[in-house]
C-alpha atoms as a PDB file:
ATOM      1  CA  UNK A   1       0.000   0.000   0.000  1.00  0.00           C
ATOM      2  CA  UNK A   2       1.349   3.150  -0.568  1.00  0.00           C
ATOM      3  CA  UNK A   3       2.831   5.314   2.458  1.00  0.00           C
ATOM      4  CA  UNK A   4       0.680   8.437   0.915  1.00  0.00           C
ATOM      5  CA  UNK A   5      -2.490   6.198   2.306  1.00  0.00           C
ATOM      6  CA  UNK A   6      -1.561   5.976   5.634  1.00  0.00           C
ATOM      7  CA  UNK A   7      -2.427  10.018   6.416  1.00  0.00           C
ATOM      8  CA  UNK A   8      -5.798   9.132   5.204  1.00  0.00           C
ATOM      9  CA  UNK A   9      -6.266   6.748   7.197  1.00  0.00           C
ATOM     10  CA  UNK A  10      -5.126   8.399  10.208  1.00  0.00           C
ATOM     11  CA  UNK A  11      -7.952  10.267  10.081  1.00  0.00           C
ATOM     12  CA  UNK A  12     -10.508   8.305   9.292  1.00  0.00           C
ATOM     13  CA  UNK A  13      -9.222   6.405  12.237  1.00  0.00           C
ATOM     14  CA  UNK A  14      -9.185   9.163  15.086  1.00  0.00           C
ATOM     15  CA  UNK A  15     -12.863  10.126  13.220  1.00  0.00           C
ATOM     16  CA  UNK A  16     -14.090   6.885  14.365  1.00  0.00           C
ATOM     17  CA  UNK A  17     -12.492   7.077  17.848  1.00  0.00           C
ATOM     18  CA  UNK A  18      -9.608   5.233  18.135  1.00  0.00           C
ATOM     19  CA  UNK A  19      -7.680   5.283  21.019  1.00  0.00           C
ATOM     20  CA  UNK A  20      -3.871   5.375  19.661  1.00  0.00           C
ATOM     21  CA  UNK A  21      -2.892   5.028  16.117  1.00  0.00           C
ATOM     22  CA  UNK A  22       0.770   4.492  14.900  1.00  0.00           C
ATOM     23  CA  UNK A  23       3.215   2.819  12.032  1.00  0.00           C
ATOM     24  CA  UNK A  24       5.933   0.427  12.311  1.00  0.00           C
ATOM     25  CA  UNK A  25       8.729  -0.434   9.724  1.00  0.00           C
ATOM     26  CA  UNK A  26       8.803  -4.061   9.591  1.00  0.00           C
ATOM     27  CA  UNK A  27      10.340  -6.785   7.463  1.00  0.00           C
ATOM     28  CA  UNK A  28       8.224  -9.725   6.801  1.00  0.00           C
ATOM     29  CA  UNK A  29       9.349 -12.949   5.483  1.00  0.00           C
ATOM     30  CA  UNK A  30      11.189 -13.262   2.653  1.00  0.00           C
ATOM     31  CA  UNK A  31      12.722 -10.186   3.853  1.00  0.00           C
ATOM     32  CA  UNK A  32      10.161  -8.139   2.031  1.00  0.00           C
ATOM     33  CA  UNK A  33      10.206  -4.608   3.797  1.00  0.00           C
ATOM     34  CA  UNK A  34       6.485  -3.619   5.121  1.00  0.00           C
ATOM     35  CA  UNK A  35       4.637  -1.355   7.487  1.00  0.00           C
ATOM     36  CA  UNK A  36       2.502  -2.605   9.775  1.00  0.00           C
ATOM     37  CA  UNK A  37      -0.424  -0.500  11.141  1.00  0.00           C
ATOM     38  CA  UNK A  38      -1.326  -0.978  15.165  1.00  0.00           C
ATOM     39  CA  UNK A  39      -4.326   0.688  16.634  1.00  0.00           C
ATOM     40  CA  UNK A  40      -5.474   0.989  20.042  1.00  0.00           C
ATOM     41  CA  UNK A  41      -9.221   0.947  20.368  1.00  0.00           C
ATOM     42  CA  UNK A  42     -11.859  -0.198  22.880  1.00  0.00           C
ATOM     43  CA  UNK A  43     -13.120  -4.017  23.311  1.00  0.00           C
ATOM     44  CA  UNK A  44     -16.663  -2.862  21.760  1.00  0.00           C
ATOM     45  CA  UNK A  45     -15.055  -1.277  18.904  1.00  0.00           C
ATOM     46  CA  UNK A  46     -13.311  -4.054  17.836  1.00  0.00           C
ATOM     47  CA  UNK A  47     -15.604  -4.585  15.195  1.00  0.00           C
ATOM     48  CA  UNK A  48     -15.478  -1.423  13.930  1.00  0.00           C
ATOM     49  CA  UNK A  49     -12.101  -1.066  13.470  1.00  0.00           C
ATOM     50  CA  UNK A  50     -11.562  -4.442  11.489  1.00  0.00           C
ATOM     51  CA  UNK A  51     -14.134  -3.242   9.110  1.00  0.00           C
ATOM     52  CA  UNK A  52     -12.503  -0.412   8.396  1.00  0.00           C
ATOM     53  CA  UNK A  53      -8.710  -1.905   8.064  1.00  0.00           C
ATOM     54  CA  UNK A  54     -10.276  -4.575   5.548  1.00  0.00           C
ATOM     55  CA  UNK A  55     -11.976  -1.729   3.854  1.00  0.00           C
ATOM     56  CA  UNK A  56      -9.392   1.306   3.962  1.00  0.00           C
ATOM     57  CA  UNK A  57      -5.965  -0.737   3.648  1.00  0.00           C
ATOM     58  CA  UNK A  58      -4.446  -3.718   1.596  1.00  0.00           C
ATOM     59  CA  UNK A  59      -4.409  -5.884   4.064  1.00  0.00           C
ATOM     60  CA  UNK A  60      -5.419  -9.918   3.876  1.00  0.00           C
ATOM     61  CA  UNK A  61      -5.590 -10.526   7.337  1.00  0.00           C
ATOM     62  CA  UNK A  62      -5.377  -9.149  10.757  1.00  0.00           C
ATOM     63  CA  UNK A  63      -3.774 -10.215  14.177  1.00  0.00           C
ATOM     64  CA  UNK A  64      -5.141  -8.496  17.214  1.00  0.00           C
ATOM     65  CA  UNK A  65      -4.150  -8.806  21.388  1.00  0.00           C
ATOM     66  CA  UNK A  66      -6.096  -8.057  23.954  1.00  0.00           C
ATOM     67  CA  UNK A  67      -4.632  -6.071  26.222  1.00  0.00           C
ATOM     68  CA  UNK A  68      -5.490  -3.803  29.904  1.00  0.00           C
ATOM     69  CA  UNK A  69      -4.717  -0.466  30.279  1.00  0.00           C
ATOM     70  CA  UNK A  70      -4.024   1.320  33.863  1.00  0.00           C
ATOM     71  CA  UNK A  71      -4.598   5.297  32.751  1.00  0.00           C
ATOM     72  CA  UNK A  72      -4.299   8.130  35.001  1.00  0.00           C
ATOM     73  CA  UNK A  73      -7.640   9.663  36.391  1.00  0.00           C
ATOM     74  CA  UNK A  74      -8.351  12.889  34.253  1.00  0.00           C
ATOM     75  CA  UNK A  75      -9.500  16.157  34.744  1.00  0.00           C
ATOM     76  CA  UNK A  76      -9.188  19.514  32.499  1.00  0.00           C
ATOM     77  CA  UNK A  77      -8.773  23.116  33.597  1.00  0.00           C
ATOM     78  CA  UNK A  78      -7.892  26.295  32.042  1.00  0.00           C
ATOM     79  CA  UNK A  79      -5.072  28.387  33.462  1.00  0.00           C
ATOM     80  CA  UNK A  80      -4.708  32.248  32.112  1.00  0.00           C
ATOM     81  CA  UNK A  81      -1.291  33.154  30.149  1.00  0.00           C
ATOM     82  CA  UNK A  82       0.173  36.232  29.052  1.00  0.00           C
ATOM     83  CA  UNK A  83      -0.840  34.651  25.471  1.00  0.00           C
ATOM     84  CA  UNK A  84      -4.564  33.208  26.530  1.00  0.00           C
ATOM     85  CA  UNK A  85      -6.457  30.614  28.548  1.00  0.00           C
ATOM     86  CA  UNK A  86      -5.028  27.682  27.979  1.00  0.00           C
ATOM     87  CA  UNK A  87      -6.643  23.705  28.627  1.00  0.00           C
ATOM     88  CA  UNK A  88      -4.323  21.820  31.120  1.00  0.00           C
ATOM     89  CA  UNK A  89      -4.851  17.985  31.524  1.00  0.00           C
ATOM     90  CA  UNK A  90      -4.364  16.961  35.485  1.00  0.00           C
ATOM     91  CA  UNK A  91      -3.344  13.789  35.388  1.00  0.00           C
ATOM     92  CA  UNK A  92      -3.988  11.915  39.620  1.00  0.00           C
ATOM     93  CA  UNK A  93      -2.453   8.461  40.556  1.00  0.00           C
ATOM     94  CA  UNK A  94      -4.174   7.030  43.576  1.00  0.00           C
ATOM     95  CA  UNK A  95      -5.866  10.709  44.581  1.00  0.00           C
ATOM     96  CA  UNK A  96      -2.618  12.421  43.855  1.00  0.00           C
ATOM     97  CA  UNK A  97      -2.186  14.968  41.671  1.00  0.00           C
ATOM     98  CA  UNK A  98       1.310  13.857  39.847  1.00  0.00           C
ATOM     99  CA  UNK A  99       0.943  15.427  36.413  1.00  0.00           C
ATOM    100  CA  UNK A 100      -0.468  18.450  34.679  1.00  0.00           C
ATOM    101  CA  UNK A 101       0.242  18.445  30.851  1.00  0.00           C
ATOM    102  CA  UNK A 102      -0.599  21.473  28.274  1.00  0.00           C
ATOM    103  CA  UNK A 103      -3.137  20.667  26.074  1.00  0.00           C
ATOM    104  CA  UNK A 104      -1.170  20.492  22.476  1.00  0.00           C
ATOM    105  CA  UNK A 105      -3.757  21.830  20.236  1.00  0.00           C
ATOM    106  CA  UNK A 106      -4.129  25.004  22.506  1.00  0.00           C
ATOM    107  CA  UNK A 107      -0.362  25.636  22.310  1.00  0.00           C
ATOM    108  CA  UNK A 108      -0.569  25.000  18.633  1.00  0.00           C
ATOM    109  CA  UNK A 109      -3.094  27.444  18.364  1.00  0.00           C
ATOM    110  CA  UNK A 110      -1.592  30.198  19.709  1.00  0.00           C
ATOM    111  CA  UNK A 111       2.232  29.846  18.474  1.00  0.00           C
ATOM    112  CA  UNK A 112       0.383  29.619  15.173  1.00  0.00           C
ATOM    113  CA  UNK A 113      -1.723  32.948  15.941  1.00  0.00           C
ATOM    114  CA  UNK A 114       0.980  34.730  17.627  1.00  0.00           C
ATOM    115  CA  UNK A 115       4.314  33.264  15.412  1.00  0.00           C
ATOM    116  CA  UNK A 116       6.034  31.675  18.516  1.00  0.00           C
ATOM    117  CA  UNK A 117       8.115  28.875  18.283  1.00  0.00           C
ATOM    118  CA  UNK A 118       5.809  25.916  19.546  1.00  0.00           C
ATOM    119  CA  UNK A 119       8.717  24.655  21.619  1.00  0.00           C
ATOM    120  CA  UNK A 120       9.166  27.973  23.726  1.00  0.00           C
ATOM    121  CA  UNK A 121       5.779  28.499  24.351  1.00  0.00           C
ATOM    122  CA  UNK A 122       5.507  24.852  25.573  1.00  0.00           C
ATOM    123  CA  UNK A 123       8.191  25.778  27.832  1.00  0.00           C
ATOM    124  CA  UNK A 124       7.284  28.259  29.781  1.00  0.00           C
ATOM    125  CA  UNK A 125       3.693  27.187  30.007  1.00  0.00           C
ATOM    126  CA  UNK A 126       5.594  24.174  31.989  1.00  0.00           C
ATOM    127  CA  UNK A 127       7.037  26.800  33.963  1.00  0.00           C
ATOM    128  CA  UNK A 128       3.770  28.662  34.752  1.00  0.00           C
ATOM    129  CA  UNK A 129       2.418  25.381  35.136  1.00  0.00           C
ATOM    130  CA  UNK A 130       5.429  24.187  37.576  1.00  0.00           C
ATOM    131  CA  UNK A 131       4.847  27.328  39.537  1.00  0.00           C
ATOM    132  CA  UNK A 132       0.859  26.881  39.739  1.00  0.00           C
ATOM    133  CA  UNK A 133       0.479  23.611  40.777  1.00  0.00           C
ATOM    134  CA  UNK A 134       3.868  23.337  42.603  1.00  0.00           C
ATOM    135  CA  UNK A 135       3.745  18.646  42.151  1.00  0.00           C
ATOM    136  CA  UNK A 136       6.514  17.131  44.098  1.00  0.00           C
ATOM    137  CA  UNK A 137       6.905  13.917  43.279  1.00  0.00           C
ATOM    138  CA  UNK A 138      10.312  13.650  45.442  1.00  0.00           C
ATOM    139  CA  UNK A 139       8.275  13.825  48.594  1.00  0.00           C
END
């Protein structure tokens, strides 16, 4: 299949709710090189999903794995910037808050809209962030 494909169906993909989405060169036997296409999706979407790799790719056949997932429990705030509100993901492990992440498509946004480099803004949003929420995880 051709590697121009694979955008497309990235996006069809994360349309249809897929959890994670991601390539891998491979070599399969023979030695013929390949790319392999692993998704992440729920148990009830199963389904779903290997209709639409039969239907979207060139694929003959499909191997899947079940596997569990241990996530952090989630909640989303906004915290005021010098360049705008921004979304913060709080991420808690056992009641604890031990991670608060930027939200990428709001720091996107605004280095876009205000011609910052992406990385610097990400920066010091840590820092603000750092400052704000003050996590320890040494103690």
């Amino acid at each position: 299949m051709s590697s121009e494909v694979y955008s497309y169906i990235y996006e069809i993909f994360i349309d249809n709710g897929v959890l994670d989405i991601y390539t891998e060169s491979i070599y399969m036997k023979k030695n013929r090189p390949a790319t392999k296409l692993c998704i992440l999706c729920k148990e009830e979407d199963l389904n779903k999903f290997v209709d639409l790799i039969i239907l979207q790719t060139s694929t003959f056949g499909i191997r899947y794995t079940k596997y569990n997932r241990v996530t952090l429990n989630r909640k989303f705030t906004e915290i005021d910037t010098k360049y705008g509100k921004i979304t913060v993901k709080l991420g808690y492990y056992n009641g604890r808050l031990i991670r608060v992440t930027p939200e990428y498509e709001d720091c996107k946004n605004i280095a876009k809209n205000k011609n910052i480099p992406l990385n610097s803004l990400i920066n010091n949003i840590n820092y603000l962030i750092n400052k704000k929420f003050n996590i320890n995880l040494l103690t």
